[in-house]
C-alpha atoms as a PDB file:
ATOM      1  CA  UNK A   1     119.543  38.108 101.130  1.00  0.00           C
ATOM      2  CA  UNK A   2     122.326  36.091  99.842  1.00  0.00           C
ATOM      3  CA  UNK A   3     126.124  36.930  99.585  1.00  0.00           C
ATOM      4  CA  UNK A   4     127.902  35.912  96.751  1.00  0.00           C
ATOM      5  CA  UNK A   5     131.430  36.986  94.976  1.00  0.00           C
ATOM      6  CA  UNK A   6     131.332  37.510  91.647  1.00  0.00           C
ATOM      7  CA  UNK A   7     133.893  36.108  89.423  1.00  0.00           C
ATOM      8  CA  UNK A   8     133.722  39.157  87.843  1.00  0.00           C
ATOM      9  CA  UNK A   9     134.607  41.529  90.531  1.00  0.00           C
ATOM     10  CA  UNK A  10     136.992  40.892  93.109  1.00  0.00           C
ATOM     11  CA  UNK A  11     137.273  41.092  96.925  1.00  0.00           C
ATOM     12  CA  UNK A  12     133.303  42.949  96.401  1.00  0.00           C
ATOM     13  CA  UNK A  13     130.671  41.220  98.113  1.00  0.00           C
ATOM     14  CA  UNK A  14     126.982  41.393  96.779  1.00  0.00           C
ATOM     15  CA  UNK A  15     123.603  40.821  98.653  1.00  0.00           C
ATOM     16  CA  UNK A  16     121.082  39.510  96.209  1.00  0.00           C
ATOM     17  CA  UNK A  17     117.401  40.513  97.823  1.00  0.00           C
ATOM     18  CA  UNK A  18     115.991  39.638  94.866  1.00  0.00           C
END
């Protein structure tokens, strides 16, 4: 999985399992 920060959000991480 992969963290990334969405412009769109901020200060929220994702984890991208996909």
């Amino acid at each position: 999985a992969k963290r990334f920060k969405p412009r769109d959000m901020r200060g929220e991480w994702f984890t991208n399992d996909g």
